[in-house]
PDB file of N, CA and C in Angstrom:
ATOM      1  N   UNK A   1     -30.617 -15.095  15.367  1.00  0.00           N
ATOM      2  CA  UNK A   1     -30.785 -16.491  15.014  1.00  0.00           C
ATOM      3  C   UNK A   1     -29.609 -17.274  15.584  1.00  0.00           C
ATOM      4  N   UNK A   2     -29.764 -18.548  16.064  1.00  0.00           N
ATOM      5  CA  UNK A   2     -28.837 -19.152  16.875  1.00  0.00           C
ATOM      6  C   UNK A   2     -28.280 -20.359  15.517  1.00  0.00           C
ATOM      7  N   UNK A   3     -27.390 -20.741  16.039  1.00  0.00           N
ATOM      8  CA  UNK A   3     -26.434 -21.854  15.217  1.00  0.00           C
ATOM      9  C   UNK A   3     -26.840 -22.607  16.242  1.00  0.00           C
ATOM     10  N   UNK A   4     -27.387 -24.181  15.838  1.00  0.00           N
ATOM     11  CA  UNK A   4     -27.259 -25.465  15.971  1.00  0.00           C
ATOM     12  C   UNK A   4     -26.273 -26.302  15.623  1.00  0.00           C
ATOM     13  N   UNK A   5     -25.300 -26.917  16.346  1.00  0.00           N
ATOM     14  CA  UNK A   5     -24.582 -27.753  15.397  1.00  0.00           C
ATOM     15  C   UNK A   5     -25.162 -29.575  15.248  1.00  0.00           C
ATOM     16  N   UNK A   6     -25.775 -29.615  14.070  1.00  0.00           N
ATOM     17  CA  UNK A   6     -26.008 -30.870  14.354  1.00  0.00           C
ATOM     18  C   UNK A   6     -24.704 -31.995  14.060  1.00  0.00           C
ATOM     19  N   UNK A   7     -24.700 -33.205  14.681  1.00  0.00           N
ATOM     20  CA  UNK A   7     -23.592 -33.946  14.531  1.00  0.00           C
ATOM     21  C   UNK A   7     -23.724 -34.993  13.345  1.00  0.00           C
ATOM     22  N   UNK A   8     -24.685 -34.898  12.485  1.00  0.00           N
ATOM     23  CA  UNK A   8     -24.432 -35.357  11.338  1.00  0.00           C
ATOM     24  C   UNK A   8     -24.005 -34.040  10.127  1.00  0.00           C
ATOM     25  N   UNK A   9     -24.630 -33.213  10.415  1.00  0.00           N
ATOM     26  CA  UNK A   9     -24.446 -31.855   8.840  1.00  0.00           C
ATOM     27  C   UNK A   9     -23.654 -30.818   9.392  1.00  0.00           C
ATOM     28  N   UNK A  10     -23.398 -31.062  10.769  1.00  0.00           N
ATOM     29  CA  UNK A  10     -23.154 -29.292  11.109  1.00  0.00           C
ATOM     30  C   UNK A  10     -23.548 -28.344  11.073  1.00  0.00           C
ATOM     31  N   UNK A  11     -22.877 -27.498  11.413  1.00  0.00           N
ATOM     32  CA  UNK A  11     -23.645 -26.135  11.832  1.00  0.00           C
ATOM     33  C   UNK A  11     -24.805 -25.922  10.953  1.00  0.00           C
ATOM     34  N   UNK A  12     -26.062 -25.516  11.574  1.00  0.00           N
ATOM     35  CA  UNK A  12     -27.374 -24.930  10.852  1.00  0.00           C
ATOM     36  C   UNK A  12     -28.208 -24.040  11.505  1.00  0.00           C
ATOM     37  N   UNK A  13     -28.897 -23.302  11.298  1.00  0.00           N
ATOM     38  CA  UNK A  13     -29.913 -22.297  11.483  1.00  0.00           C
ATOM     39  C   UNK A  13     -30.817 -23.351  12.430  1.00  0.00           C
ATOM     40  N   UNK A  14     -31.414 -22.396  13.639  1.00  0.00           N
ATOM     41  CA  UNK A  14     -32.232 -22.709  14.571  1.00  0.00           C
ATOM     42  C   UNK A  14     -33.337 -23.327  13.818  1.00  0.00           C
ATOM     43  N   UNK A  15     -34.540 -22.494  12.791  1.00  0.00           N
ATOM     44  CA  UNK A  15     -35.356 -22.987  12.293  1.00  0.00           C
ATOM     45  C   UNK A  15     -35.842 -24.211  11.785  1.00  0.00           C
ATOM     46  N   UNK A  16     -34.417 -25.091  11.412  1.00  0.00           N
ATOM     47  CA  UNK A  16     -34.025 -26.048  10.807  1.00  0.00           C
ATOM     48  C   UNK A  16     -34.259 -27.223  11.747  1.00  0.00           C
ATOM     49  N   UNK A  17     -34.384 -26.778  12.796  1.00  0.00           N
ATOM     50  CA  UNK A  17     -34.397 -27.853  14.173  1.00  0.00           C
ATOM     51  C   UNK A  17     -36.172 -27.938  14.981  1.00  0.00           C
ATOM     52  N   UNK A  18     -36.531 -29.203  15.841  1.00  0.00           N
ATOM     53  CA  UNK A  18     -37.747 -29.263  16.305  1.00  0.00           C
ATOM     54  C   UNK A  18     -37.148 -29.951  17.525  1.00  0.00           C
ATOM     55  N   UNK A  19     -37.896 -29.514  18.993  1.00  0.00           N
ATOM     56  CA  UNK A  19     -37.538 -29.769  19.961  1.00  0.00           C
ATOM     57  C   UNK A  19     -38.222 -31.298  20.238  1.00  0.00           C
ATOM     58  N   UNK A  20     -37.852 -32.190  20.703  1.00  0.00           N
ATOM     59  CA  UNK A  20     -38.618 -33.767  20.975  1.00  0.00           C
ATOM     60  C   UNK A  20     -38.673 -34.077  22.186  1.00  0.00           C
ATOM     61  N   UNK A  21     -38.525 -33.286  23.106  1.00  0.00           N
ATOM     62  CA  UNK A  21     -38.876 -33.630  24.150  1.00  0.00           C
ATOM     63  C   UNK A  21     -37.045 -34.092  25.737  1.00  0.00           C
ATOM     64  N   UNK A  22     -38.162 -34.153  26.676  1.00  0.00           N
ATOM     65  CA  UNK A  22     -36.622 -34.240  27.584  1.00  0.00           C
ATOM     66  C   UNK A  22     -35.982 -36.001  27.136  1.00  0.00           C
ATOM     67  N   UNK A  23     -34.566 -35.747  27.639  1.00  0.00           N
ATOM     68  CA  UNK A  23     -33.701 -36.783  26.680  1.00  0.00           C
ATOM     69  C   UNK A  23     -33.665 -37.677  28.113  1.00  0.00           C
ATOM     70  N   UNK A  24     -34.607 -38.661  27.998  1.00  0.00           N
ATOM     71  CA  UNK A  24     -34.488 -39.922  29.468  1.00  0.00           C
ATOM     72  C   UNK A  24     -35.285 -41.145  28.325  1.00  0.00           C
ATOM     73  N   UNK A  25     -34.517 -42.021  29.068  1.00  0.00           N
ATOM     74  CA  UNK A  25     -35.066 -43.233  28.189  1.00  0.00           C
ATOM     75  C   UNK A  25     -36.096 -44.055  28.044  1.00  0.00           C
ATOM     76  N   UNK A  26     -36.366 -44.271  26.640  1.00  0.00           N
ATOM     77  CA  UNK A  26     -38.247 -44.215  26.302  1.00  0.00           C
ATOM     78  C   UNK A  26     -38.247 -46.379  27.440  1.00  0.00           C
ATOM     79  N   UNK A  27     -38.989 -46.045  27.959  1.00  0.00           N
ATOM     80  CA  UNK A  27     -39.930 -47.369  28.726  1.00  0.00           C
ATOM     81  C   UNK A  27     -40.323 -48.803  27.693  1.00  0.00           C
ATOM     82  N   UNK A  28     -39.763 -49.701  28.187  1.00  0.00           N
ATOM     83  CA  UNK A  28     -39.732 -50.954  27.347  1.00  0.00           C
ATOM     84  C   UNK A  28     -40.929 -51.539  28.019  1.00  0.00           C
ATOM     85  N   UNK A  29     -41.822 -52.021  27.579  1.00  0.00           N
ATOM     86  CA  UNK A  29     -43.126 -53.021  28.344  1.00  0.00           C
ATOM     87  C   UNK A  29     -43.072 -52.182  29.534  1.00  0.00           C
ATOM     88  N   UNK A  30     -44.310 -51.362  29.454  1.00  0.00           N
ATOM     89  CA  UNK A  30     -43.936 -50.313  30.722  1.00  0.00           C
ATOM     90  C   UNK A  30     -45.845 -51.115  30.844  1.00  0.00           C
ATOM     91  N   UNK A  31     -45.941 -50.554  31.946  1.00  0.00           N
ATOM     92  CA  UNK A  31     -47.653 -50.686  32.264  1.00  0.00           C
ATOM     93  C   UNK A  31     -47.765 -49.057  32.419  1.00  0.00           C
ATOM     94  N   UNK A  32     -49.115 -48.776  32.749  1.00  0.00           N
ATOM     95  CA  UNK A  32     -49.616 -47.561  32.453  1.00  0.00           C
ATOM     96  C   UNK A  32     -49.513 -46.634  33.033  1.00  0.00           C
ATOM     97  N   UNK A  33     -49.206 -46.702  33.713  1.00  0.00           N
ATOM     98  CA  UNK A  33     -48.648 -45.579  35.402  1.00  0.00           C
ATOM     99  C   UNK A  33     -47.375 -45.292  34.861  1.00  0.00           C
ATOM    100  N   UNK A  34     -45.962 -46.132  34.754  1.00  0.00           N
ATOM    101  CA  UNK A  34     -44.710 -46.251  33.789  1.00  0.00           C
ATOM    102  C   UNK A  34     -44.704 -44.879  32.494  1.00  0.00           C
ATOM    103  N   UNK A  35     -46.212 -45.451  31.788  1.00  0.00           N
ATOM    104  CA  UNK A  35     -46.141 -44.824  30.384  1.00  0.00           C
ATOM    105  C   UNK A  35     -46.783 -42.860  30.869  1.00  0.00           C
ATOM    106  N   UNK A  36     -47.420 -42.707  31.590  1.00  0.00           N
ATOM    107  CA  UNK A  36     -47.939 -41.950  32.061  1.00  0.00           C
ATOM    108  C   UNK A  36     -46.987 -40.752  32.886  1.00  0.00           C
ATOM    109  N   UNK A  37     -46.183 -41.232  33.627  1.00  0.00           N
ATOM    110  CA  UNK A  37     -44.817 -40.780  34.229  1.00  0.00           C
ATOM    111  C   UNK A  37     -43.942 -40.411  32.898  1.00  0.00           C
ATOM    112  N   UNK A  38     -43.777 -40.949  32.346  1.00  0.00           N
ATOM    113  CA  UNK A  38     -42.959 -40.835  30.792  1.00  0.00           C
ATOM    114  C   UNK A  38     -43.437 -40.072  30.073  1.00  0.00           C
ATOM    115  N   UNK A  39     -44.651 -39.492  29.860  1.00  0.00           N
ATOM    116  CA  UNK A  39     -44.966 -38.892  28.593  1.00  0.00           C
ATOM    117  C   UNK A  39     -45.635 -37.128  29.726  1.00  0.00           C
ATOM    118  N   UNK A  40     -46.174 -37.580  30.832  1.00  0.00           N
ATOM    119  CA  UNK A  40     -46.885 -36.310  31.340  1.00  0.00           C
ATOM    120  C   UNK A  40     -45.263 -35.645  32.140  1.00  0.00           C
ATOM    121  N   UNK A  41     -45.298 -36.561  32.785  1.00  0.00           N
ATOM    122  CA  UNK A  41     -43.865 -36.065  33.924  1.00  0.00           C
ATOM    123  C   UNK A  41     -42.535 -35.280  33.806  1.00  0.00           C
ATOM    124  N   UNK A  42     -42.151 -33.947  33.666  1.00  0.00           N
ATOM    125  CA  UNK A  42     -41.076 -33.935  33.305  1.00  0.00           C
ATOM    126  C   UNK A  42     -40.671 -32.771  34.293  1.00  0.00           C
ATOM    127  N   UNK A  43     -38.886 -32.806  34.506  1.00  0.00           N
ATOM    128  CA  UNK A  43     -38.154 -32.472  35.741  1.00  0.00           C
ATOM    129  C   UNK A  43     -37.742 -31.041  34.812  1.00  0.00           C
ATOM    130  N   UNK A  44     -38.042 -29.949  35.542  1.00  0.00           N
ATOM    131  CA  UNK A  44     -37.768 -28.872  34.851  1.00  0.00           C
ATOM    132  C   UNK A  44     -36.265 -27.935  35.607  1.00  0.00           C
ATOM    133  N   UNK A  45     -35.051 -28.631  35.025  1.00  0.00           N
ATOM    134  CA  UNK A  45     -34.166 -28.229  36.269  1.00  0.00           C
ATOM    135  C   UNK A  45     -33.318 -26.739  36.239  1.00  0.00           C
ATOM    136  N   UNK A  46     -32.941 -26.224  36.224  1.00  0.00           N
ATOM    137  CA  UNK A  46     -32.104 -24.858  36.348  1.00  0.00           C
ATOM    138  C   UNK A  46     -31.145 -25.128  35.866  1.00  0.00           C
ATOM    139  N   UNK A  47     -30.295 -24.986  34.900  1.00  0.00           N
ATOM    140  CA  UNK A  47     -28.785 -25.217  34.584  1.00  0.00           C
ATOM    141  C   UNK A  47     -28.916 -26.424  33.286  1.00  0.00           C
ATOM    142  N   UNK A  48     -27.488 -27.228  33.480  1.00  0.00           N
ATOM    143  CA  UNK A  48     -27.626 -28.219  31.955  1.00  0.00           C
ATOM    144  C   UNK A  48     -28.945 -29.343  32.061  1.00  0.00           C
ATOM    145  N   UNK A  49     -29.350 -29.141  30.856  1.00  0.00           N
ATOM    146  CA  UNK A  49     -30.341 -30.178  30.462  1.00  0.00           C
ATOM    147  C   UNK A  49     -30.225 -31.101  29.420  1.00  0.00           C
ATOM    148  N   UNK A  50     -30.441 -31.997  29.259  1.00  0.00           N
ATOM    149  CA  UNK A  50     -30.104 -32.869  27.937  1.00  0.00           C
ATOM    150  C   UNK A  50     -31.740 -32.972  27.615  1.00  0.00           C
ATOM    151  N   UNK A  51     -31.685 -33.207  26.079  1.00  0.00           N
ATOM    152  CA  UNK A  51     -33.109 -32.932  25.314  1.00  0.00           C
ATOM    153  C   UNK A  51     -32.988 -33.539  23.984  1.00  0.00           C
ATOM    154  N   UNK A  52     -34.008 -33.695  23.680  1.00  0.00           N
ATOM    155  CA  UNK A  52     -33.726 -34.353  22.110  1.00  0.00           C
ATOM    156  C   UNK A  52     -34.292 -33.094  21.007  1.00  0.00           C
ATOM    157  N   UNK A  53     -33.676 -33.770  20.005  1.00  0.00           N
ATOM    158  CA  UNK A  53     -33.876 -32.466  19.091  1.00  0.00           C
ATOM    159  C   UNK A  53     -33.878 -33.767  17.398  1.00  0.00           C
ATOM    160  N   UNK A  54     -34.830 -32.966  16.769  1.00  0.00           N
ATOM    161  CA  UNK A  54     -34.791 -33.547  15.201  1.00  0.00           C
ATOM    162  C   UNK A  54     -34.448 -32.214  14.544  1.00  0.00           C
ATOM    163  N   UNK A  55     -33.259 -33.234  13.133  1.00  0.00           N
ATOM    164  CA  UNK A  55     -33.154 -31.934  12.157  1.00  0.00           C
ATOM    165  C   UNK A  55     -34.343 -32.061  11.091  1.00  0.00           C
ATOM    166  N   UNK A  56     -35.581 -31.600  11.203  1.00  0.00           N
ATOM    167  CA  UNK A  56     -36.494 -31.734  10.093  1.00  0.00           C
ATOM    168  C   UNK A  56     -36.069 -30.984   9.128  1.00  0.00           C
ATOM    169  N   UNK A  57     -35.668 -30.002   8.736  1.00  0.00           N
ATOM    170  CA  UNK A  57     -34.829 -29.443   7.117  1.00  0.00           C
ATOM    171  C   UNK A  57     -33.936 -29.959   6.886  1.00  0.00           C
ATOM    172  N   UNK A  58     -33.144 -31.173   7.336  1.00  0.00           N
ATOM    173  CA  UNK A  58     -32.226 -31.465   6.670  1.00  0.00           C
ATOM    174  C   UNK A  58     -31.809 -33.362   7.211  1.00  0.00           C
ATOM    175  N   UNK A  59     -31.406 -33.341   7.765  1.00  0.00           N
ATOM    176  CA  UNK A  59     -30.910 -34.950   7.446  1.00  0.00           C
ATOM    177  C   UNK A  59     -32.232 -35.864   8.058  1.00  0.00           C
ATOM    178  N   UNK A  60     -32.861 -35.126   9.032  1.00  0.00           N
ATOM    179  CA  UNK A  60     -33.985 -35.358   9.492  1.00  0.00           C
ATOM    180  C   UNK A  60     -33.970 -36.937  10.371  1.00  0.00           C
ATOM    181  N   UNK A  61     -32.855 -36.666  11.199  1.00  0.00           N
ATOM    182  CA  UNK A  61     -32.153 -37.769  12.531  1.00  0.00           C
ATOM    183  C   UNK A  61     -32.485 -36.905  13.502  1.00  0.00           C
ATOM    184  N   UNK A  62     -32.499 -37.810  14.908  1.00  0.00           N
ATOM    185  CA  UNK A  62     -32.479 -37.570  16.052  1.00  0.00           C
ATOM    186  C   UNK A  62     -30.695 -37.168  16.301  1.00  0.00           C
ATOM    187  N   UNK A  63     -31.324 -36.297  17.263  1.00  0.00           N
ATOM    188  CA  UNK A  63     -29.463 -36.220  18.064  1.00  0.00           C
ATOM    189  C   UNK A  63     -29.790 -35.288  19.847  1.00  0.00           C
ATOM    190  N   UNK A  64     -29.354 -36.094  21.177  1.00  0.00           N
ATOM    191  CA  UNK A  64     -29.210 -35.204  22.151  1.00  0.00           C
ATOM    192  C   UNK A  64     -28.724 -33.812  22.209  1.00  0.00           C
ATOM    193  N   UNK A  65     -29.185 -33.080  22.986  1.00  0.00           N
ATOM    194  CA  UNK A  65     -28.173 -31.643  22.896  1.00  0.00           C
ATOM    195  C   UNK A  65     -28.280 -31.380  24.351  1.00  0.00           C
ATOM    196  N   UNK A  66     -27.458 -30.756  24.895  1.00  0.00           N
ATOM    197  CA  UNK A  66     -27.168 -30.753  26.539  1.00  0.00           C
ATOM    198  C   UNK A  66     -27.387 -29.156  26.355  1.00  0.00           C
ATOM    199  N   UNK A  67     -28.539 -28.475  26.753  1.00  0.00           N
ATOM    200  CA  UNK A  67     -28.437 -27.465  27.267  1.00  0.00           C
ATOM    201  C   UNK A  67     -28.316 -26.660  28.358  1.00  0.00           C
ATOM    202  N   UNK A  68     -28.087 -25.430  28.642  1.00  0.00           N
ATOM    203  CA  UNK A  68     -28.774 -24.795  29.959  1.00  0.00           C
ATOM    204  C   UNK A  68     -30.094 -23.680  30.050  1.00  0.00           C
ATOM    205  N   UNK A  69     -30.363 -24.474  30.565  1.00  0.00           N
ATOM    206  CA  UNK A  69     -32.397 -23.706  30.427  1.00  0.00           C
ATOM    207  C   UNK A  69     -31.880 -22.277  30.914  1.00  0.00           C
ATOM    208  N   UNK A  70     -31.038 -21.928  31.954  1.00  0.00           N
ATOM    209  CA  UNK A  70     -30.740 -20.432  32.063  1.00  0.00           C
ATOM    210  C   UNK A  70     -30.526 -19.553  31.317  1.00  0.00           C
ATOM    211  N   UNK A  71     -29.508 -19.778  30.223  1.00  0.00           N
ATOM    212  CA  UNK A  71     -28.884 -18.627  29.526  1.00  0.00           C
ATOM    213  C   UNK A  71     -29.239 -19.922  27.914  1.00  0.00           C
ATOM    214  N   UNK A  72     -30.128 -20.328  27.631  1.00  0.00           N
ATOM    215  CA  UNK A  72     -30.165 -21.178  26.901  1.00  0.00           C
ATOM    216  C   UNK A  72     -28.823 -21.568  25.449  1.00  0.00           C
ATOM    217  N   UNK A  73     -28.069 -21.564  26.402  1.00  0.00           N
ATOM    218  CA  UNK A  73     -26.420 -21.546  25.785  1.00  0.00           C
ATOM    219  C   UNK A  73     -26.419 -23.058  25.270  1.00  0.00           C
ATOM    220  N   UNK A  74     -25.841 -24.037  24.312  1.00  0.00           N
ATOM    221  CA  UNK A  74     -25.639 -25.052  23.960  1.00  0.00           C
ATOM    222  C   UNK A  74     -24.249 -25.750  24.535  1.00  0.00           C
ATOM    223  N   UNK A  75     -24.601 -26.842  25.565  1.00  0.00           N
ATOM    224  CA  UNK A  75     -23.111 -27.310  25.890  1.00  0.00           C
ATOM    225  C   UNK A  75     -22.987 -27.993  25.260  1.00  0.00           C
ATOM    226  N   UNK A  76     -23.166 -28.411  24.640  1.00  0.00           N
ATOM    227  CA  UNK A  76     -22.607 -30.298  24.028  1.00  0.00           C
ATOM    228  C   UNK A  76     -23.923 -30.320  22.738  1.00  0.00           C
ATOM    229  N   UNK A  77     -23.496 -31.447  21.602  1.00  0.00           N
ATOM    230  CA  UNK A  77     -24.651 -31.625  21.075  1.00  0.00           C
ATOM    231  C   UNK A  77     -24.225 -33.176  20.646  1.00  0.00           C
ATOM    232  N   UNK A  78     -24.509 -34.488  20.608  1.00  0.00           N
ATOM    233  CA  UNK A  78     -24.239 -35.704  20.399  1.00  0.00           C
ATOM    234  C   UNK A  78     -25.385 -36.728  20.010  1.00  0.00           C
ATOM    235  N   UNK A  79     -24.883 -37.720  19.038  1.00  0.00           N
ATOM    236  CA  UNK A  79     -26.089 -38.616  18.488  1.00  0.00           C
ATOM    237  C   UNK A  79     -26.578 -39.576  19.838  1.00  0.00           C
ATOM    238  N   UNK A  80     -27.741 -40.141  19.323  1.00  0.00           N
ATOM    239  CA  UNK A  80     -28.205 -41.048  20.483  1.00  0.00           C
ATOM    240  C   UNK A  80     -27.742 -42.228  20.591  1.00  0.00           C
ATOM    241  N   UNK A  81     -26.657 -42.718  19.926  1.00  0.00           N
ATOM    242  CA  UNK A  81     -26.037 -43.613  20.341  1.00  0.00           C
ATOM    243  C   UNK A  81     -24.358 -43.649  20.862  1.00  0.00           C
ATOM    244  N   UNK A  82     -24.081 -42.230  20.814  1.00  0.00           N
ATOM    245  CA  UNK A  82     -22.862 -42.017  21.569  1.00  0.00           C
ATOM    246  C   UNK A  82     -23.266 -42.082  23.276  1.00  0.00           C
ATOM    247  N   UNK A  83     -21.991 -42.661  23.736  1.00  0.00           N
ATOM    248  CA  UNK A  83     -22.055 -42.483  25.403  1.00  0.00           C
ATOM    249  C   UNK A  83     -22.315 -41.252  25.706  1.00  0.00           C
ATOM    250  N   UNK A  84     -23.077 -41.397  27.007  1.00  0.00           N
ATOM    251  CA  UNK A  84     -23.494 -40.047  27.506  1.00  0.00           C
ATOM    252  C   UNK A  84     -21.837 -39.180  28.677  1.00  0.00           C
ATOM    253  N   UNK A  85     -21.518 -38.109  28.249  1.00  0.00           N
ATOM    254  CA  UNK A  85     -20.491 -37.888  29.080  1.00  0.00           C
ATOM    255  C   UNK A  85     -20.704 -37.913  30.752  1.00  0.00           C
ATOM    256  N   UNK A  86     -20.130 -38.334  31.108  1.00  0.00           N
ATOM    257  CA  UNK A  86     -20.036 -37.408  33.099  1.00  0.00           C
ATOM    258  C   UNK A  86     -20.682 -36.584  32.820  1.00  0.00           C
ATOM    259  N   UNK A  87     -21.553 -36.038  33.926  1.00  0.00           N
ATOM    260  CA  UNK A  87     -22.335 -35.070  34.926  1.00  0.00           C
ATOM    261  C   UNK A  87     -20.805 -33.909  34.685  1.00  0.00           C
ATOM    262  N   UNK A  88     -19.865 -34.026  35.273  1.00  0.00           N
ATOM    263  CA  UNK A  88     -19.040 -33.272  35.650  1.00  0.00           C
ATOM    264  C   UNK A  88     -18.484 -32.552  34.317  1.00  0.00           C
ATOM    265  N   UNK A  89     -18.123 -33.026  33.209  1.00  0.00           N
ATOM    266  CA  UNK A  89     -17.453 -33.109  32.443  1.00  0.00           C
ATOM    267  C   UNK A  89     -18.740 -32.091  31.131  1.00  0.00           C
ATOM    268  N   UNK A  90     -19.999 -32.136  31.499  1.00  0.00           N
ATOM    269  CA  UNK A  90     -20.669 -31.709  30.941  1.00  0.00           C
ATOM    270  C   UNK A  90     -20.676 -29.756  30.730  1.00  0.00           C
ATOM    271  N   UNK A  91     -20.350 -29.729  31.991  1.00  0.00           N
ATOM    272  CA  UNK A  91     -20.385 -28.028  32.230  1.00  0.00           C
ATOM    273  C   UNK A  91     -19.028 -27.451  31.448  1.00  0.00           C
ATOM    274  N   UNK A  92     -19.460 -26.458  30.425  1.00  0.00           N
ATOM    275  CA  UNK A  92     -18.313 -25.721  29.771  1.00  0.00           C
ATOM    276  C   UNK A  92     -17.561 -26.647  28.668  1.00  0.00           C
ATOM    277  N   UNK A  93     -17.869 -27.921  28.435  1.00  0.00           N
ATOM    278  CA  UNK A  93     -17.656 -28.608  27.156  1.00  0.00           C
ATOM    279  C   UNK A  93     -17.999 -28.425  26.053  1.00  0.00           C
ATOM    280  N   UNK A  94     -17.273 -27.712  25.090  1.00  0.00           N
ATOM    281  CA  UNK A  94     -18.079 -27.417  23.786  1.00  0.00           C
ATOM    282  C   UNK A  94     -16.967 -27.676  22.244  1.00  0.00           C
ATOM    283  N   UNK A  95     -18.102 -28.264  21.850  1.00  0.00           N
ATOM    284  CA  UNK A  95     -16.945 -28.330  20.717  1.00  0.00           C
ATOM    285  C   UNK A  95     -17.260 -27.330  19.751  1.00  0.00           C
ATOM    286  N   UNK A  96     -16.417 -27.224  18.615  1.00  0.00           N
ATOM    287  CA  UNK A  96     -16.079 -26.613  17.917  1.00  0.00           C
ATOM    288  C   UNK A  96     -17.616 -25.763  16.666  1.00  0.00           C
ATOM    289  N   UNK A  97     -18.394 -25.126  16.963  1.00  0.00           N
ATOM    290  CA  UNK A  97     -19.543 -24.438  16.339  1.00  0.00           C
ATOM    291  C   UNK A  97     -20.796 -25.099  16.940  1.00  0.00           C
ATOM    292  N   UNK A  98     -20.784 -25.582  18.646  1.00  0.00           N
ATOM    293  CA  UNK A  98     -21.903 -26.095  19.280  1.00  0.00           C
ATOM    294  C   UNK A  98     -22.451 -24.926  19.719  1.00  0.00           C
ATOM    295  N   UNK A  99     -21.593 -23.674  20.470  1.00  0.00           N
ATOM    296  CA  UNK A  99     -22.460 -22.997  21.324  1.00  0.00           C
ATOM    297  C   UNK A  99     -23.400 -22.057  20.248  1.00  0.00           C
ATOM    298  N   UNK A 100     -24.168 -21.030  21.325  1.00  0.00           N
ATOM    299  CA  UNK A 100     -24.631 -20.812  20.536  1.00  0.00           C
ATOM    300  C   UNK A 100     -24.118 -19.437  19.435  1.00  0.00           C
ATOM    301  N   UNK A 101     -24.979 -18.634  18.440  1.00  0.00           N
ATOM    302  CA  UNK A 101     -24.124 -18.076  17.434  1.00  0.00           C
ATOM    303  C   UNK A 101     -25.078 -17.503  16.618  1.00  0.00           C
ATOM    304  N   UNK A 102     -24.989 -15.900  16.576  1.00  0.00           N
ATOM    305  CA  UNK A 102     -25.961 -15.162  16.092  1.00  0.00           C
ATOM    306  C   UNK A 102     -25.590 -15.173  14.329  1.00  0.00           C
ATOM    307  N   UNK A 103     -26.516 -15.427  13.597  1.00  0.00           N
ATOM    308  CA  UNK A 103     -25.811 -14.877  12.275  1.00  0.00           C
ATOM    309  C   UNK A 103     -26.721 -13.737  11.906  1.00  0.00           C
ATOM    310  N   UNK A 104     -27.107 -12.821  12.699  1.00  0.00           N
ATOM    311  CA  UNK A 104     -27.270 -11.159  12.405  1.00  0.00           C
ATOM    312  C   UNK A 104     -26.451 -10.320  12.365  1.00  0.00           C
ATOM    313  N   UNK A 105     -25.359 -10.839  12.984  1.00  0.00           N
ATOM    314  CA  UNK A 105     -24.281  -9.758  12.972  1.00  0.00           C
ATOM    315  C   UNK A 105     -24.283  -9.171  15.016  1.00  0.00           C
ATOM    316  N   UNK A 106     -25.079  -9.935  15.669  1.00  0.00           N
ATOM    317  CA  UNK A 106     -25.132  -9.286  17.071  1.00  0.00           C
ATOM    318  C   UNK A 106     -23.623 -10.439  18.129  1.00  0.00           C
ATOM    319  N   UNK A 107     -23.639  -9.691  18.781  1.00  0.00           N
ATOM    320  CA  UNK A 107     -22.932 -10.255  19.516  1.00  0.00           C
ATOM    321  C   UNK A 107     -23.800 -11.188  20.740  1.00  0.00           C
ATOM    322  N   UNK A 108     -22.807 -12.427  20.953  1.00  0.00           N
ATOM    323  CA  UNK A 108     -24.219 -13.222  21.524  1.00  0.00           C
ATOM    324  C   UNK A 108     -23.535 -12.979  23.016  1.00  0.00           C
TER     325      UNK A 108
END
């Protein structure tokens, strides 16, 4: 089981979390081609990804989480209204109970 850290409760159990989709910004008065690109379209890239995530067991807010689809390791996890960091600054940034974190007793 992996540790989530959400940035309102902290650290929690994977289960506790629901994936919302890739983290790009939702279309204001879009026409239909716009809305269509937005909801079907998505860039499936190798390495860090940013994504949205809800805590439904518990505070039940939105918050980004920067992953890497490879080793699905957690770089970063931040609310949606914090600045988004540098591209650069993203790789190997972790704070303090973001990555990820078995509580079976395995080594991750």
């Amino acid at each position: 089981m992996l540790l989530i850290f959400c940035p309102y409760c902290g650290p929690r159990e994977e289960t506790e979390f629901r994936y919302g989709g890739e983290g790009v910004a939702i279309p204001e008065d879009a026409k239909d081609r716009d809305w269509a690109r937005f909801l079907y379209y998505r860039s499936s890239p190798a390495g860090l990804f940013t994504e949205r995530w809800v805590h439904t067991h518990g505070c039940r807010r939105w918050f980004l989480v920067v992953r890497d689809t490879l080793t699905h390791e957690i770089a970063s996890t931040r609310t949606l209204e914090s600045p988004q960091p540098e591209r650069s600054a993203q790789r190997g940034a972790t704070a303090p109970g973001v990555g990820p974190r078995r509580t079976d007793g395995g080594v991750p």
